[in-house]
N, C-alpha and C. Protein backbone atom coordinates (compact mmCIF):
# COMPACT_ATOMS: atom_id res chain seq x y z
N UNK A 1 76.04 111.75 125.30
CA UNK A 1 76.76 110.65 124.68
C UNK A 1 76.33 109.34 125.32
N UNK A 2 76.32 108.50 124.62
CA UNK A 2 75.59 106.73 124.99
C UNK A 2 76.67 106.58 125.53
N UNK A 3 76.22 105.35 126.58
CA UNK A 3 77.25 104.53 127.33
C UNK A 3 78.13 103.80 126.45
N UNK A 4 79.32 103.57 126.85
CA UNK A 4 79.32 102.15 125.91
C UNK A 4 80.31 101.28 126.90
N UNK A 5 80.78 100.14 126.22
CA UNK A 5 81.80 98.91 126.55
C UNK A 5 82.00 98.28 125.88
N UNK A 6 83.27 97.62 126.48
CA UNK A 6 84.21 97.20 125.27
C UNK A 6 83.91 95.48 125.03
N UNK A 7 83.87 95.41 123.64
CA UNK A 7 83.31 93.97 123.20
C UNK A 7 84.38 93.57 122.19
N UNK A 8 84.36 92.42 122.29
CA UNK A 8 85.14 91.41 120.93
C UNK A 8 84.38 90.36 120.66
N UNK A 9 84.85 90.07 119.59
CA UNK A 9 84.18 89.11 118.94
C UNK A 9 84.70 88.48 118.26
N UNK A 10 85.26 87.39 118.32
CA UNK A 10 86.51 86.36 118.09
C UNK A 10 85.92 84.76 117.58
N UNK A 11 86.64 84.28 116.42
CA UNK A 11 86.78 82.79 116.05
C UNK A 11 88.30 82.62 116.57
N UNK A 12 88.44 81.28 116.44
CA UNK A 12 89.88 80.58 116.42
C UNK A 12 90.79 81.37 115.08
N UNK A 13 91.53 82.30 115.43
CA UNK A 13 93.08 82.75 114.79
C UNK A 13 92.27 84.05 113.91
N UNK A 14 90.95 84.68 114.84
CA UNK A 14 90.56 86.05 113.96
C UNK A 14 89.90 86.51 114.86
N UNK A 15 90.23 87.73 114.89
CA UNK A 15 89.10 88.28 115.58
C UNK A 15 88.41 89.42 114.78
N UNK A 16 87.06 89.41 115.11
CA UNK A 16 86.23 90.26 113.96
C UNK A 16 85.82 91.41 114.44
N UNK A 17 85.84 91.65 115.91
CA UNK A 17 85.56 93.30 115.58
C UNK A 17 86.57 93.26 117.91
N UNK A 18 86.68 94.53 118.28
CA UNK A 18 87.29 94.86 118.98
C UNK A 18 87.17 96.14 119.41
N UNK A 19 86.38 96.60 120.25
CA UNK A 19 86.28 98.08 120.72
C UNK A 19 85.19 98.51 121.31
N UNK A 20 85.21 99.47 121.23
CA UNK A 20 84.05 99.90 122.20
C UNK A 20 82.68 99.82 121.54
N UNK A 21 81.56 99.62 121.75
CA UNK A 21 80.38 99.71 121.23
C UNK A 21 79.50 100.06 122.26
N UNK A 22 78.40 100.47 121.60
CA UNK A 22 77.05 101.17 122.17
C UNK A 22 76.16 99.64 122.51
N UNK A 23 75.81 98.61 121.64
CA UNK A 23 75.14 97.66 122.07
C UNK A 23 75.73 96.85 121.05
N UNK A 24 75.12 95.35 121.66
CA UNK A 24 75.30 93.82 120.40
C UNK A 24 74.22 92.92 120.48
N UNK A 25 73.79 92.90 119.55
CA UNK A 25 72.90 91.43 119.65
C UNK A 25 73.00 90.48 118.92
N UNK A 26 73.00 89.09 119.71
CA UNK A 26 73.14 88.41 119.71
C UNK A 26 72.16 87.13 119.52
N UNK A 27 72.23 85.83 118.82
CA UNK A 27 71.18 84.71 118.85
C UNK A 27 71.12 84.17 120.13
N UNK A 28 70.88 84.17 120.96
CA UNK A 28 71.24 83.45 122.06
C UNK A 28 70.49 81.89 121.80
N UNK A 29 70.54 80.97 122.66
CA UNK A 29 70.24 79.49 122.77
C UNK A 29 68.81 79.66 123.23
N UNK A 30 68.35 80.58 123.93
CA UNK A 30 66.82 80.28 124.58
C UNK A 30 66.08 81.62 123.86
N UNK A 31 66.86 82.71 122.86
CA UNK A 31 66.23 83.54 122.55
C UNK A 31 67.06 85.44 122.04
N UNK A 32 67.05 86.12 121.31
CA UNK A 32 67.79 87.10 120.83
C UNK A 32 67.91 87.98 122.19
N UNK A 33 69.27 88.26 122.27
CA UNK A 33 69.47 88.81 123.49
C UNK A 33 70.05 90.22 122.97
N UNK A 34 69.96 91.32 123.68
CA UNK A 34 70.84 92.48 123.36
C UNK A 34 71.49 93.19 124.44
N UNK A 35 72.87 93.36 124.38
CA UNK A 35 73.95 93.47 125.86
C UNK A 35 74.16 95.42 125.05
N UNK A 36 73.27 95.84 126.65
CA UNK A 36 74.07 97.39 126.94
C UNK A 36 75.15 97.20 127.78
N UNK A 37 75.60 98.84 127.79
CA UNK A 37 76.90 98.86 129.12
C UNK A 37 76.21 98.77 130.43
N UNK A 38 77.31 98.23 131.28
CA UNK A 38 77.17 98.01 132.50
C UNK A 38 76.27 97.08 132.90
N UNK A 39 75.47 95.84 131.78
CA UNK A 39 74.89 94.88 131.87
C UNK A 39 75.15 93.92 132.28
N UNK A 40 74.68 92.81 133.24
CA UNK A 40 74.58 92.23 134.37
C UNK A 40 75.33 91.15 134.03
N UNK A 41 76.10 90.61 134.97
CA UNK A 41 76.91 89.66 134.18
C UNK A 41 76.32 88.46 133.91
N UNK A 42 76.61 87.69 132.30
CA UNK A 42 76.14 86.20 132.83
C UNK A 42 76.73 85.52 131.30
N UNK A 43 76.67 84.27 131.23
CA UNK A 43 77.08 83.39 129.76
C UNK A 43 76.34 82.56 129.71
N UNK A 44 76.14 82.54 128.16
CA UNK A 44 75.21 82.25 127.51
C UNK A 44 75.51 81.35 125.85
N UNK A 45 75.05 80.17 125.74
CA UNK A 45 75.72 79.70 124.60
C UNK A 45 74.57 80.66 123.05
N UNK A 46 75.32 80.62 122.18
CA UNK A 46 74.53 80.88 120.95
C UNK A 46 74.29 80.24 120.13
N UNK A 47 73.23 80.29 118.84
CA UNK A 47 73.10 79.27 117.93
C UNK A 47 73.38 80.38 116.86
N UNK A 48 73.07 79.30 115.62
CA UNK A 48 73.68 80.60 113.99
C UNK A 48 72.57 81.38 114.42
N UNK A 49 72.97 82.37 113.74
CA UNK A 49 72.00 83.27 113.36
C UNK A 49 73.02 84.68 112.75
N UNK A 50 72.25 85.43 113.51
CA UNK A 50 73.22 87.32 112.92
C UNK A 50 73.54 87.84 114.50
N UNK A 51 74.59 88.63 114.20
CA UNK A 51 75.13 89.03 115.46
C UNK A 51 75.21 90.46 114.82
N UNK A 52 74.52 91.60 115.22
CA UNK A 52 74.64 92.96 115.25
C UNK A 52 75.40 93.72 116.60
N UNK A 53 76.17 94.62 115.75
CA UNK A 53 76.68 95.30 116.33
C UNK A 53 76.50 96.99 116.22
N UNK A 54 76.62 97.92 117.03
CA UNK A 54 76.32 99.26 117.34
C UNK A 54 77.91 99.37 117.61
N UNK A 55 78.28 99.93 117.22
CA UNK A 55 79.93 100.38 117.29
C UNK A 55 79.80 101.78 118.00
N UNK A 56 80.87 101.97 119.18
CA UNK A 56 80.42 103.37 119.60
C UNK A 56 80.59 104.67 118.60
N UNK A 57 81.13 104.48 117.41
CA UNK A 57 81.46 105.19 116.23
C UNK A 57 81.66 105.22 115.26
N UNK A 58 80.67 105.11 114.12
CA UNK A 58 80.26 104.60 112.59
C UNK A 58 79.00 103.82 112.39
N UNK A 59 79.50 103.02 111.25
CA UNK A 59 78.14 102.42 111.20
C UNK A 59 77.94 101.13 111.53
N UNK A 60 76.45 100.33 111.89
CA UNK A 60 76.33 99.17 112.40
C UNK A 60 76.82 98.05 111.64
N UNK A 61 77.71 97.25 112.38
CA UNK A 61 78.47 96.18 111.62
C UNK A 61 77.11 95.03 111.53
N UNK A 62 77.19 93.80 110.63
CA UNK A 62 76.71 92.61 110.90
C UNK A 62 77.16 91.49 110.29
N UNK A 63 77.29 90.54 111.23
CA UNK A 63 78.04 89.54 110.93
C UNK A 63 77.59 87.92 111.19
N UNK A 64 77.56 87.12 110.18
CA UNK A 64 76.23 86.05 110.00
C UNK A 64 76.90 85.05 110.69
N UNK A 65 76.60 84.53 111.71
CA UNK A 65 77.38 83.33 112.51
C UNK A 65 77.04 81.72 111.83
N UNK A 66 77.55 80.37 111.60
CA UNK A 66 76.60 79.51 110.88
C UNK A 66 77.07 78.45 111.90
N UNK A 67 77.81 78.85 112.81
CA UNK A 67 78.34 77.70 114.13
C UNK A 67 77.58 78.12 115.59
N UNK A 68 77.49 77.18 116.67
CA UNK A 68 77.23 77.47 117.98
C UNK A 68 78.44 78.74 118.21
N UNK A 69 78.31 78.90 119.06
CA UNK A 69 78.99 80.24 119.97
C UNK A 69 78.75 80.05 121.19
N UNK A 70 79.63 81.26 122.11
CA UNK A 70 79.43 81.50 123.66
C UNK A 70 79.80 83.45 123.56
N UNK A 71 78.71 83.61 124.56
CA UNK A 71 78.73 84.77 125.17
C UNK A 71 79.01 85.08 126.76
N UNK A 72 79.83 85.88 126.98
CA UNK A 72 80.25 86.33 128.08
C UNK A 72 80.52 87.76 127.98
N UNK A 73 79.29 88.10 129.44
CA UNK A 73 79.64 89.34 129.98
C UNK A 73 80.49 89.30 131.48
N UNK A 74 80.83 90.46 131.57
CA UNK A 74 81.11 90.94 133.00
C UNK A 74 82.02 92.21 133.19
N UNK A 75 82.11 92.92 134.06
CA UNK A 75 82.94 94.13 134.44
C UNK A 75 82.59 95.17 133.18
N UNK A 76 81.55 95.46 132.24
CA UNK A 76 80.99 96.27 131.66
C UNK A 76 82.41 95.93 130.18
N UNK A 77 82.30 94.75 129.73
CA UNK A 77 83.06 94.25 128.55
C UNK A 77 82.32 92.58 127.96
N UNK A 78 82.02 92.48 127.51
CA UNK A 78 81.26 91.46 126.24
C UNK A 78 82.24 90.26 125.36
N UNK A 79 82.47 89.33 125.56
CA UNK A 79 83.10 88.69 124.30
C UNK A 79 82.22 87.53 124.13
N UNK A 80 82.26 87.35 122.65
CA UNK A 80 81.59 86.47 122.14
C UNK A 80 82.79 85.79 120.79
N UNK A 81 82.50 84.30 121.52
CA UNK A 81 83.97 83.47 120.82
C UNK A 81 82.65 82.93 119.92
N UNK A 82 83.18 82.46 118.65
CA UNK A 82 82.60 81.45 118.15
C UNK A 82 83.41 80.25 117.70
C-alpha cells in the first residue's frame, strides 16, 4: 500500500477536497511541483494553472486554479489555500 498524507485544499468559505492522498501537483511560482508523504517541509506561492490530485482512494481529482495560491507542507500534511 502507497504512503499517503493528509492534504486540503481550500478557497475563502470552501474547501475542495480534504483527506488523505497518495500525491498533488501543483503550479508552483518557479515551476510544477509534486508533494509525496513525508515530504520535506517548505511554502511555496502558486500561479493558475491545474492542481492534480491522487486521492488515497478512487479516482484522480483535477481542479483548474485561475488565481495565485500558497502551498504549505509540513509534519507529512499539505494545504494549499487559494
Amino acid at each position: 500500500m502507497a504512503k499517503t498524507f493528509h492534504l486540503t485544499v481550500a478557497r475563502v468559505g470552501q474547501n475542495l477536497f480534504e483527506g488523505q492522498a497518495k500525491s498533488v501537483t501543483v503550479p508552483g511560482a518557479e515551476g510544477v511541483l509534486t508533494i509525496l508523504a513525508e515530504h520535506e517541509a517548505f511554502v511555496s506561492p502558486l500561479k493558475p494553472g491545474t492542481i492534480r490530485i491522487e486521492p488515497a482512494e478512487g479516482e484522480e481529482i483535477t481542479i483548474v486554479i485561475e488565481e495565485n495560491g500558497i502551498v504549505e507542507v509540513s509534519s507529512n500534511q499539505a494545504t494549499v489555500l487559494l
